[in-house]
PDB file of N, CA and C in Angstrom:
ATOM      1  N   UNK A   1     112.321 101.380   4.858  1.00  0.00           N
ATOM      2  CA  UNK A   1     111.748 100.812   6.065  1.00  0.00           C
ATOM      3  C   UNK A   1     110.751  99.721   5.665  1.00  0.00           C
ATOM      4  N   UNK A   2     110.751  98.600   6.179  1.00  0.00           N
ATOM      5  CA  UNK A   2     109.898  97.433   5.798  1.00  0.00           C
ATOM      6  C   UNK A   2     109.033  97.688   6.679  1.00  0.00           C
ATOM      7  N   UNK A   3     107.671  97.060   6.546  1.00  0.00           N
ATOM      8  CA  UNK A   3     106.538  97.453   6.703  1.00  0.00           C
ATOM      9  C   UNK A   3     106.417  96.568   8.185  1.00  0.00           C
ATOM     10  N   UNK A   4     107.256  95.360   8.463  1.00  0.00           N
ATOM     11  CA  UNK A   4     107.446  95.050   9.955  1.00  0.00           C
ATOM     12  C   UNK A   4     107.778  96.216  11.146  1.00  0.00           C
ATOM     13  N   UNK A   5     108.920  97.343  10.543  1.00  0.00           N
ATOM     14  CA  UNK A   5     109.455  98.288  11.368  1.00  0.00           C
ATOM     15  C   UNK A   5     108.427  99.139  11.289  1.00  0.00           C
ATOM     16  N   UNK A   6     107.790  99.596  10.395  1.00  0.00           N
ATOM     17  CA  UNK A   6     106.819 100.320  10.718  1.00  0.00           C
ATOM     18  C   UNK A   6     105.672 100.293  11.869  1.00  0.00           C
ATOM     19  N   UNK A   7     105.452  98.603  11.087  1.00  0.00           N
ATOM     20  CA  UNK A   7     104.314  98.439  12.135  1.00  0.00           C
ATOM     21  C   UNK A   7     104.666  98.592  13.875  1.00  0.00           C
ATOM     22  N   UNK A   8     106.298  98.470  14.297  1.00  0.00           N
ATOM     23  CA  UNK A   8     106.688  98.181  15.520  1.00  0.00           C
ATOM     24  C   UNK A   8     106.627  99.504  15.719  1.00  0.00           C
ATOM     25  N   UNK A   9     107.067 100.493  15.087  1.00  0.00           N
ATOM     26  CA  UNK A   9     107.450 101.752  15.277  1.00  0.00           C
ATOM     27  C   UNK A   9     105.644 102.587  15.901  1.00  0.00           C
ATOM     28  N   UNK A  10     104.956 102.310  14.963  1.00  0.00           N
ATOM     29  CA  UNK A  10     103.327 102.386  15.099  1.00  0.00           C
ATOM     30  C   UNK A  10     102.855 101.646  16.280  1.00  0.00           C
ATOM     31  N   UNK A  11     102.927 100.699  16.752  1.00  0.00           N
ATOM     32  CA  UNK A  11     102.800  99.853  17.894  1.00  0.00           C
ATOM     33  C   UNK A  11     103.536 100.653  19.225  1.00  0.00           C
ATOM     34  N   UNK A  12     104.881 101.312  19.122  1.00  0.00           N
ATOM     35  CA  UNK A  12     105.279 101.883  20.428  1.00  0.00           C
ATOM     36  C   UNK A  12     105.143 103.138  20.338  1.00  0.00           C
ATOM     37  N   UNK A  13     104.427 103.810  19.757  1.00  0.00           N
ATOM     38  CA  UNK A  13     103.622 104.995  19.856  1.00  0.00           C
ATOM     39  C   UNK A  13     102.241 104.925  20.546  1.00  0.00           C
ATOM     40  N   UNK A  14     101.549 103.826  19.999  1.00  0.00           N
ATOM     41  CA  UNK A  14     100.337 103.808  20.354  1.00  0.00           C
ATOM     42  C   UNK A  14     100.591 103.505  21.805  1.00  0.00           C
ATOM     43  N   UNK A  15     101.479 102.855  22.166  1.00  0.00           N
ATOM     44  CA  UNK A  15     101.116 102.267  23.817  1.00  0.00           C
ATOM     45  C   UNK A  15     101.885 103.418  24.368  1.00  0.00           C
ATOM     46  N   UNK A  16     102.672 103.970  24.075  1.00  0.00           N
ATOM     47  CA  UNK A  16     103.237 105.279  24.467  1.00  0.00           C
ATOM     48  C   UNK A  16     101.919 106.380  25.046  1.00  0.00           C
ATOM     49  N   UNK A  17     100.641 106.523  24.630  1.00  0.00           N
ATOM     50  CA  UNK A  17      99.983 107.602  24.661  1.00  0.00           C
ATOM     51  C   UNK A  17      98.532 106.502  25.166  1.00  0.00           C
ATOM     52  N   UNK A  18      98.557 104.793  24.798  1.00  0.00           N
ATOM     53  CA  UNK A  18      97.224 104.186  25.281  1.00  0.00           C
ATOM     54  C   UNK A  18      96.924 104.877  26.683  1.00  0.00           C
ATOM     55  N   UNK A  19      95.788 105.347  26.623  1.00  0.00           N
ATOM     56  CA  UNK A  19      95.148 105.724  28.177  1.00  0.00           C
ATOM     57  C   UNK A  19      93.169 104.784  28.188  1.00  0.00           C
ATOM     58  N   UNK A  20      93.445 103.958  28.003  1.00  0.00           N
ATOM     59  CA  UNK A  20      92.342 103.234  28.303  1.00  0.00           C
ATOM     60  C   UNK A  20      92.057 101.749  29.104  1.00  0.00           C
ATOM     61  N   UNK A  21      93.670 101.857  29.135  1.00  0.00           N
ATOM     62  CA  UNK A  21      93.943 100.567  30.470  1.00  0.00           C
ATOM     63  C   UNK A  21      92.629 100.555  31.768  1.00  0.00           C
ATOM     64  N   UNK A  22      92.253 101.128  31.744  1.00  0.00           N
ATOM     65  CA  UNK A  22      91.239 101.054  32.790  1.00  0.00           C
ATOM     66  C   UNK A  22      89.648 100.638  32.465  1.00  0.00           C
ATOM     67  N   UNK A  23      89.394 100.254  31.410  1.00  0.00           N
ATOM     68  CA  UNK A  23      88.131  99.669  30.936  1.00  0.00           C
ATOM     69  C   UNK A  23      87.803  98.565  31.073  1.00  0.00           C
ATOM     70  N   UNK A  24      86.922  98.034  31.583  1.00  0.00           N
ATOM     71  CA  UNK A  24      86.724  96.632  32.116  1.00  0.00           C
ATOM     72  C   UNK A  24      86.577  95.486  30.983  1.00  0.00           C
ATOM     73  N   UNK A  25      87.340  94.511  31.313  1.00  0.00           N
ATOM     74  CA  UNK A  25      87.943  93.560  30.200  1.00  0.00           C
ATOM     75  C   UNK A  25      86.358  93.198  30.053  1.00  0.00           C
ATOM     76  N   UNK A  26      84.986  92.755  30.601  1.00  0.00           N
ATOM     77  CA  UNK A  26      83.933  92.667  29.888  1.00  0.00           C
ATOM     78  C   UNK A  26      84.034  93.576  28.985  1.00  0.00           C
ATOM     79  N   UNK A  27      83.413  93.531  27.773  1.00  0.00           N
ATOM     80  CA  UNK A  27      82.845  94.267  26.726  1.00  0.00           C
ATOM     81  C   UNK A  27      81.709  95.197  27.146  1.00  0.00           C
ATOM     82  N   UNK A  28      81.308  96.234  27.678  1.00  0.00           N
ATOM     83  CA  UNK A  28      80.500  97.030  27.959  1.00  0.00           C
ATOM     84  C   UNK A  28      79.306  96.973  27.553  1.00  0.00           C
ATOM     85  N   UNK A  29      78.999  96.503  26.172  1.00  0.00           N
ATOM     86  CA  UNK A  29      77.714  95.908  25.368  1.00  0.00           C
ATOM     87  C   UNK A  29      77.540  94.709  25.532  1.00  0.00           C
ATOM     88  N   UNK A  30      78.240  93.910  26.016  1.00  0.00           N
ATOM     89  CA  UNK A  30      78.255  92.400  26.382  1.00  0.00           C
ATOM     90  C   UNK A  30      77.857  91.644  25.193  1.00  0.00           C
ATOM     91  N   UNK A  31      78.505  91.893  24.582  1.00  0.00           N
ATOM     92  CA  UNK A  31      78.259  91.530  22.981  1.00  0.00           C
ATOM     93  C   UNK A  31      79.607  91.328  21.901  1.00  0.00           C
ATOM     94  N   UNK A  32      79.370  89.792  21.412  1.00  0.00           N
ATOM     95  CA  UNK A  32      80.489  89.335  20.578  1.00  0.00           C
ATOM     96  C   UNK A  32      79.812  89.691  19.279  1.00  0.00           C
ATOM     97  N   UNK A  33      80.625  89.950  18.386  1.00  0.00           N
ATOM     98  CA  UNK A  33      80.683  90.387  16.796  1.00  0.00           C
ATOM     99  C   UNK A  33      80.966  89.154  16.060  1.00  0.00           C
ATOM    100  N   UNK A  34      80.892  88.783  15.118  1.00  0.00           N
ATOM    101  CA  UNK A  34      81.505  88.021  14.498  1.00  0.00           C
ATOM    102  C   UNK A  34      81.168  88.244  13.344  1.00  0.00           C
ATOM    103  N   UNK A  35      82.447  89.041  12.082  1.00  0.00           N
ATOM    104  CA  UNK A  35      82.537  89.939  11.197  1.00  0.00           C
ATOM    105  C   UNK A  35      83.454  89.284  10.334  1.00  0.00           C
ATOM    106  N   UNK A  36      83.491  89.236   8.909  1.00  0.00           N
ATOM    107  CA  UNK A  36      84.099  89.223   7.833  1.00  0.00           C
ATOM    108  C   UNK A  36      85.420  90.025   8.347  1.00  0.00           C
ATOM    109  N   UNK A  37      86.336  88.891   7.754  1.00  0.00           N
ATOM    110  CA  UNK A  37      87.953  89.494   7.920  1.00  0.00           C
ATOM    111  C   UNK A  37      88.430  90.447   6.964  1.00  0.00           C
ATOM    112  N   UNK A  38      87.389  90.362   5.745  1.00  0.00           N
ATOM    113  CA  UNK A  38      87.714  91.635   4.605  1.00  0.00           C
ATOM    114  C   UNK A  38      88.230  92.947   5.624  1.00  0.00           C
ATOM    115  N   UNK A  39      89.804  92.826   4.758  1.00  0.00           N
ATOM    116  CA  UNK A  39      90.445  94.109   4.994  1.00  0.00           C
ATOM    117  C   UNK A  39      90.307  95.644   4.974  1.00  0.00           C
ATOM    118  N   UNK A  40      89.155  96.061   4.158  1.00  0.00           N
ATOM    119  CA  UNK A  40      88.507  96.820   3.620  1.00  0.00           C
ATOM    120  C   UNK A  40      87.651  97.308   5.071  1.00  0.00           C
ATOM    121  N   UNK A  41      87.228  96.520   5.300  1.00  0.00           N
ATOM    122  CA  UNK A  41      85.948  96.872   6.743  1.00  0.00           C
ATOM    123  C   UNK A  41      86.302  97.131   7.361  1.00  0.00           C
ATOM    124  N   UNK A  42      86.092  98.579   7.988  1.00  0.00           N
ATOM    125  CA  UNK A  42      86.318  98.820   9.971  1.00  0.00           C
ATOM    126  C   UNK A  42      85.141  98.252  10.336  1.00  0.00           C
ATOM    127  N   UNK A  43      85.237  97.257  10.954  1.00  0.00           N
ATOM    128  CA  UNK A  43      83.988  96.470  11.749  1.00  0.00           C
ATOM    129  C   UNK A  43      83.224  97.595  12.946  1.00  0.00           C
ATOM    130  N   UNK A  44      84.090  98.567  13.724  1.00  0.00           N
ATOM    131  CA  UNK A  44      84.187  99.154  14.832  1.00  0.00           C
ATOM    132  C   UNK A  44      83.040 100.381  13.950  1.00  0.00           C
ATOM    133  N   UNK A  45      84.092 101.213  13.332  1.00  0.00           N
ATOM    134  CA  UNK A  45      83.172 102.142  12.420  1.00  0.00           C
ATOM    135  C   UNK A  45      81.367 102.074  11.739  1.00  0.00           C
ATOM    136  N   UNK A  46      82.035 101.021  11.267  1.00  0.00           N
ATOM    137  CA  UNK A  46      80.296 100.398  10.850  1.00  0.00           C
ATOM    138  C   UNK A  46      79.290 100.492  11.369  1.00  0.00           C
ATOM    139  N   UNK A  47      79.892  99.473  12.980  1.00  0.00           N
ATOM    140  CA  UNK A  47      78.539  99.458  13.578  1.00  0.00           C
ATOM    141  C   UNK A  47      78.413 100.554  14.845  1.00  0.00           C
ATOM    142  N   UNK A  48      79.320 101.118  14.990  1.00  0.00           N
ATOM    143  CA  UNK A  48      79.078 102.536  15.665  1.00  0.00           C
ATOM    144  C   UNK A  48      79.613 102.108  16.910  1.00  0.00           C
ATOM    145  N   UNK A  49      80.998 101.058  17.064  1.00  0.00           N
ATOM    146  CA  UNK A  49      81.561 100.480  18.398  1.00  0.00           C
ATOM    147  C   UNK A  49      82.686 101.722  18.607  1.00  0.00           C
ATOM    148  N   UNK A  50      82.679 101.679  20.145  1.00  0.00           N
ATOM    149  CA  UNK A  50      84.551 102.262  20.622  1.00  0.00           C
ATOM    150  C   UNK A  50      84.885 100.980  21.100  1.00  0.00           C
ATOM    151  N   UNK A  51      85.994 101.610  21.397  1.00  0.00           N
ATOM    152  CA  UNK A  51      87.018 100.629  22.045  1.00  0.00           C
ATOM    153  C   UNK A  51      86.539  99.897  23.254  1.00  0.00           C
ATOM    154  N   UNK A  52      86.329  98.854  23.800  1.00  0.00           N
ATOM    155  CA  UNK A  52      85.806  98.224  24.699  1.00  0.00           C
ATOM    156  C   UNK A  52      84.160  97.938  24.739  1.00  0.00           C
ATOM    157  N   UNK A  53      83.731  98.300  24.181  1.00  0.00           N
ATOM    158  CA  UNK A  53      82.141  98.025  23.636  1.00  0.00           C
ATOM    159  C   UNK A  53      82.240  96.634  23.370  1.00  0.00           C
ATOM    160  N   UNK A  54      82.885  95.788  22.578  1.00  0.00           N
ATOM    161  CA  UNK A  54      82.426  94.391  22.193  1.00  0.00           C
ATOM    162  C   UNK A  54      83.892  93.640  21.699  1.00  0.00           C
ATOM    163  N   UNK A  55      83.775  92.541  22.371  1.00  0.00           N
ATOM    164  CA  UNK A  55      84.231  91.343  21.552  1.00  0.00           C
ATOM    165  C   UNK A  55      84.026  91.390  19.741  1.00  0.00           C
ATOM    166  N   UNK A  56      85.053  91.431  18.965  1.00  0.00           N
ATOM    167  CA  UNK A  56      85.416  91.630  17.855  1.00  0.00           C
ATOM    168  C   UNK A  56      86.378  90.245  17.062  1.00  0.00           C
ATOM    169  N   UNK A  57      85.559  89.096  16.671  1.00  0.00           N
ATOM    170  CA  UNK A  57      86.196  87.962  15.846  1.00  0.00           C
ATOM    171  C   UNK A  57      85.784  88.406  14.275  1.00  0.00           C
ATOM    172  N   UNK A  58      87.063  87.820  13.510  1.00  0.00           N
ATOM    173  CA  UNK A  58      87.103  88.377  12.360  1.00  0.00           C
ATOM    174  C   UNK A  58      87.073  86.774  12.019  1.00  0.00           C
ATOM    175  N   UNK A  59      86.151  86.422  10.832  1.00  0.00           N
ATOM    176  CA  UNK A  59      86.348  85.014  10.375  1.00  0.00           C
ATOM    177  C   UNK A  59      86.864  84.896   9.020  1.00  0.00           C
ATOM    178  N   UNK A  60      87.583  84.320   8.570  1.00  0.00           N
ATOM    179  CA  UNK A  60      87.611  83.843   7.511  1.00  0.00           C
ATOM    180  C   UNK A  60      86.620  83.007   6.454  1.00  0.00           C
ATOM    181  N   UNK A  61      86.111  82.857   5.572  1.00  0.00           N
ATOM    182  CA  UNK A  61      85.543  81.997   4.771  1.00  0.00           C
ATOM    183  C   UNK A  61      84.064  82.160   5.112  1.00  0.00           C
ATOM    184  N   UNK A  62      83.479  82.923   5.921  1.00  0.00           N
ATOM    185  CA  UNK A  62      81.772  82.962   5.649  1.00  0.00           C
ATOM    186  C   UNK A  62      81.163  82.106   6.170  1.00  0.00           C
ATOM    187  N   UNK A  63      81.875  81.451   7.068  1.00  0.00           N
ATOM    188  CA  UNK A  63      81.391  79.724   7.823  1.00  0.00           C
ATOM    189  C   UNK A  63      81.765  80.054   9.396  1.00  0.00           C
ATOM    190  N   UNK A  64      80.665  80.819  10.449  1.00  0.00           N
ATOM    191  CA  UNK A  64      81.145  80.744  11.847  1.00  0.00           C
ATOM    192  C   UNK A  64      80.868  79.704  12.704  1.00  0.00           C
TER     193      UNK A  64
END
């Protein structure tokens, strides 16, 4: 299995069971992130976000 099918396979599970459609597209903290794209980082984990708490940009190169 290539790691495309996976990811699709992982993708229609998750929306299979998403129950958070109902959170208001504002960010609840009203607050944008703007975080190192290092792969390594849960940005969310770190700073103690759930899901809909904040706007989440991942930058490249250290220059926002």
């Amino acid at each position: 299995m290539s790691a495309i099918d996976e990811f699709l396979g992982n993708n229609e599970s998750y929306a299979e069971t998403f129950s958070k459609g109902s959170l208001e597209m504002p960010p609840a903290k009203r607050i944008a992130v703007v975080a190192c794209m290092d792969a390594r980082l849960e940005t969310g984990v770190l700073l103690g976000l759930m899901e809909g708490d904040a706007h989440v940009i991942r930058n490249a190169g250290g220059v926002a």
